[in-house]
N, C-alpha and C. Protein backbone atom coordinates (compact mmCIF):
# COMPACT_ATOMS: atom_id res chain seq x y z
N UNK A 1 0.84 -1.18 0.00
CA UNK A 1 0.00 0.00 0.00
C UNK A 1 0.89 1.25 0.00
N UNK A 2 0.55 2.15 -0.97
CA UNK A 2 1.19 3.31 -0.72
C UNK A 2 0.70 4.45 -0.48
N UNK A 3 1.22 4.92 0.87
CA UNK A 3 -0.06 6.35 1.37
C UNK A 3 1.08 7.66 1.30
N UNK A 4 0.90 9.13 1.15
CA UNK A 4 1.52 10.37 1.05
C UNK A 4 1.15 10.39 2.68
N UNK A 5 2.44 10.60 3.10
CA UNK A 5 2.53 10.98 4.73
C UNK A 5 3.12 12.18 4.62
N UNK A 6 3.11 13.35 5.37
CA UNK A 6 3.19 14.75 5.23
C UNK A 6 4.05 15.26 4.38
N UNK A 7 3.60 14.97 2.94
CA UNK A 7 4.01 15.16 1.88
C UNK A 7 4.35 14.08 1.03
N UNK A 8 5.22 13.17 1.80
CA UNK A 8 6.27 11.70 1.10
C UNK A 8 5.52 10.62 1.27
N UNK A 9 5.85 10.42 0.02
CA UNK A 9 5.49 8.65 -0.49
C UNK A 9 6.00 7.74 0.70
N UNK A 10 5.24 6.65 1.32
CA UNK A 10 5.82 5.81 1.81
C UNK A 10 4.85 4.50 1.48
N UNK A 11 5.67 3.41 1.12
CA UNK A 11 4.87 1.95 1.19
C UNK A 11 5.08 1.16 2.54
N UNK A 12 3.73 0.29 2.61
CA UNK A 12 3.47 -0.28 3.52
C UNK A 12 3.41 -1.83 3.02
N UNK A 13 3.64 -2.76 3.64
CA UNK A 13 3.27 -4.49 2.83
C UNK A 13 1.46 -4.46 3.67
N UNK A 14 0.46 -4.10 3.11
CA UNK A 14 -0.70 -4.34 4.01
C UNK A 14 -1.64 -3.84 2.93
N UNK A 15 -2.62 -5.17 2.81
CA UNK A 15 -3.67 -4.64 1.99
C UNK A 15 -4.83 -3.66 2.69
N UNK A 16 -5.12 -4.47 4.34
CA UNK A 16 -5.86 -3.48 5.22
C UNK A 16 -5.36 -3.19 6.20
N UNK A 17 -5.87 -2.12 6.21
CA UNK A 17 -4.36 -0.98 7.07
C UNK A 17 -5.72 -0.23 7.69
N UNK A 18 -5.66 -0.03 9.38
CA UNK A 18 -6.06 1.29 9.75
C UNK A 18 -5.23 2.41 10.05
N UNK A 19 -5.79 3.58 10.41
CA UNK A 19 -4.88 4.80 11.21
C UNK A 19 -3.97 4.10 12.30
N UNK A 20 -5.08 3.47 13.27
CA UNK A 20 -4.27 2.52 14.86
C UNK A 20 -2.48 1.82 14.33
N UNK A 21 -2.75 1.33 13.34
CA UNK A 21 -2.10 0.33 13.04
C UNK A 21 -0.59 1.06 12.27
N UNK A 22 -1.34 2.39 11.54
CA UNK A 22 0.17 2.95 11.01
C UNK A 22 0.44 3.59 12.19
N UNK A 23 0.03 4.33 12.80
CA UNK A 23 0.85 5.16 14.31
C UNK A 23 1.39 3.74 14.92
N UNK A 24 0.94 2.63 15.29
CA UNK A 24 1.96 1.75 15.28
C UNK A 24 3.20 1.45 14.42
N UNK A 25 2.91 1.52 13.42
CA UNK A 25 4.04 0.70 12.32
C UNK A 25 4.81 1.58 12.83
N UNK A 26 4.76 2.95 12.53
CA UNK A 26 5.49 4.42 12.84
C UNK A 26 6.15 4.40 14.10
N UNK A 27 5.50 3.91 15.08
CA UNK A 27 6.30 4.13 16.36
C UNK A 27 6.13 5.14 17.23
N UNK A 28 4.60 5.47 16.98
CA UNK A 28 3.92 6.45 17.11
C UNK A 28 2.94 5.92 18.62
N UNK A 29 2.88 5.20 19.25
CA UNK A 29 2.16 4.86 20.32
C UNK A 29 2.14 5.64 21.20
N UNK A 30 1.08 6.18 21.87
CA UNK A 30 0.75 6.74 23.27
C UNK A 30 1.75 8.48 23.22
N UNK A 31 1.90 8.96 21.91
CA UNK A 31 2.26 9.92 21.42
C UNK A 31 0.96 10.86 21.11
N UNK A 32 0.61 12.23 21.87
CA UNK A 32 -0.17 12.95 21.54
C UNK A 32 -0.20 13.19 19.98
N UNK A 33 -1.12 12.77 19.45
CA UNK A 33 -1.22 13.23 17.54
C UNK A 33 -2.52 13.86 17.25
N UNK A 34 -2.49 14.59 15.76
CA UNK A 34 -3.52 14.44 15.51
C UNK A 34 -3.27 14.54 13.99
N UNK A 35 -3.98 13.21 13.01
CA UNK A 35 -3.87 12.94 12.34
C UNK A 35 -5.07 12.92 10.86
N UNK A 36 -4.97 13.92 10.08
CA UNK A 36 -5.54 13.97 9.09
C UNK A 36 -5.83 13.05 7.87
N UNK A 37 -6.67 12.68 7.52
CA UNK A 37 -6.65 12.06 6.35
C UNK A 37 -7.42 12.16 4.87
N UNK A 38 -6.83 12.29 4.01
CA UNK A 38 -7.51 13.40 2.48
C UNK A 38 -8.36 14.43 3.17
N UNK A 39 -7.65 15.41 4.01
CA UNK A 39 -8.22 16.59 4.28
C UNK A 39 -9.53 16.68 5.65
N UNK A 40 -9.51 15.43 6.28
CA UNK A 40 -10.85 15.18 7.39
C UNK A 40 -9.91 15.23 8.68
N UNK A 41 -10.13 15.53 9.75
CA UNK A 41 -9.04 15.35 10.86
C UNK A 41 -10.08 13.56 11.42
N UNK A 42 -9.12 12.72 11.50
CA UNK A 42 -9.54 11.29 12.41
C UNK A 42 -9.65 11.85 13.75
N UNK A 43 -10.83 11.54 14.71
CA UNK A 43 -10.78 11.42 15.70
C UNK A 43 -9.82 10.30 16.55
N UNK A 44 -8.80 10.29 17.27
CA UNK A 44 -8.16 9.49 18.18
C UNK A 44 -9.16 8.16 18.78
N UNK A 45 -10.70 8.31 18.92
CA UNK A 45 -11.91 7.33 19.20
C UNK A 45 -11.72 6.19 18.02
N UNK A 46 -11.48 6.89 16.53
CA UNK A 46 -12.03 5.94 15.26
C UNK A 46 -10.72 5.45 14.53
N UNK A 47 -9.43 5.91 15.83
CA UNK A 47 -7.97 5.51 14.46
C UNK A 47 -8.13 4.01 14.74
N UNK A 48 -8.80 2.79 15.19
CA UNK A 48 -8.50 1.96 15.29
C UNK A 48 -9.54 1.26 14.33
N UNK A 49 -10.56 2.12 13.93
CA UNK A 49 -11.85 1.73 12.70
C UNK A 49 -11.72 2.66 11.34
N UNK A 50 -10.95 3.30 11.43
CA UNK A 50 -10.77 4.33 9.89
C UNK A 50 -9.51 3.51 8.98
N UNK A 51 -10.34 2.77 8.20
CA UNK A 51 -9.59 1.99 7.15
C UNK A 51 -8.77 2.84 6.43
N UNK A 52 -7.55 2.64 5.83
CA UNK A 52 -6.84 3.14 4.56
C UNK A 52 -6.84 2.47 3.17
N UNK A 53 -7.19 3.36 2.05
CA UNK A 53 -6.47 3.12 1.38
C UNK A 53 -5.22 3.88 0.36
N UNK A 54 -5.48 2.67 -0.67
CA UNK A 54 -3.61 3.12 -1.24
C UNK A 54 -4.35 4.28 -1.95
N UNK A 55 -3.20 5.36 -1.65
CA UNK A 55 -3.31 6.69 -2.30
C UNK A 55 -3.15 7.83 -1.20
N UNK A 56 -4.00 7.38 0.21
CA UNK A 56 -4.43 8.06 0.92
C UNK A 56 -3.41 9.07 1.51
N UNK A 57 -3.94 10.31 1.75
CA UNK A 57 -2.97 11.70 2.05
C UNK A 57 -2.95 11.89 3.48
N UNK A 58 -2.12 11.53 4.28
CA UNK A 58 -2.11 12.26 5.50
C UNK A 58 -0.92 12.72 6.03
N UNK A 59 -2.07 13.46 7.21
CA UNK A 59 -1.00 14.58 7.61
C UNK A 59 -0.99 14.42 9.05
N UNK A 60 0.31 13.64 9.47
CA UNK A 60 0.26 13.87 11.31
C UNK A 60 0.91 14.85 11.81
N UNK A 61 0.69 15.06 12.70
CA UNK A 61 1.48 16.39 13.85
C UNK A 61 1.39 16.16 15.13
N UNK A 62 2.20 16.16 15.71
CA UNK A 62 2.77 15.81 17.09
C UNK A 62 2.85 16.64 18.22
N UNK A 63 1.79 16.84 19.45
CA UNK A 63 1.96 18.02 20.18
C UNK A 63 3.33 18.14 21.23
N UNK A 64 3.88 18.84 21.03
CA UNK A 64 4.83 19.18 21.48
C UNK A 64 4.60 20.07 23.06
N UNK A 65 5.31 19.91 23.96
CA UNK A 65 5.18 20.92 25.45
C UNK A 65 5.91 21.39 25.90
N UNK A 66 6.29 22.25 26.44
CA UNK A 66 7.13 23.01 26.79
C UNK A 66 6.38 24.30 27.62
N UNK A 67 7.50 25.17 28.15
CA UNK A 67 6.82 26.21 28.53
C UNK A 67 8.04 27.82 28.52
């Protein structure tokens, strides 16, 4: 599968792929995100039911803290 992650091409070996599952692949676990997909923001409730597919555009961002 190949999805545009904030900007760049990346392939995946997975015909069904959710959001849950790429913030896993990524290494993205228990990391504040919030993650777009073809322009909809995913709720953090549905990344483990919002299927992908190949083509799909997203955009994660990572909250950062500080003060």
């Amino acid at each position: 599968m190949q999805l545009i992650i904030n900007g760049k091409p990346r392939s995946f070996d997975a015909e069904n792929f959710t959001v849950a599952q790429l913030v896993a692949q990524l290494n993205l676990e228990g990391k504040r995100l919030a993650i777009e997909c073809n322009g909809e923001i995913v709720p953090r409730s549905q990344f483990a039911d919002k299927q992908l597919t190949d083509g799909d555009k997203l955009e994660i961002v990572g909250a950062v803290g500080g003060g």
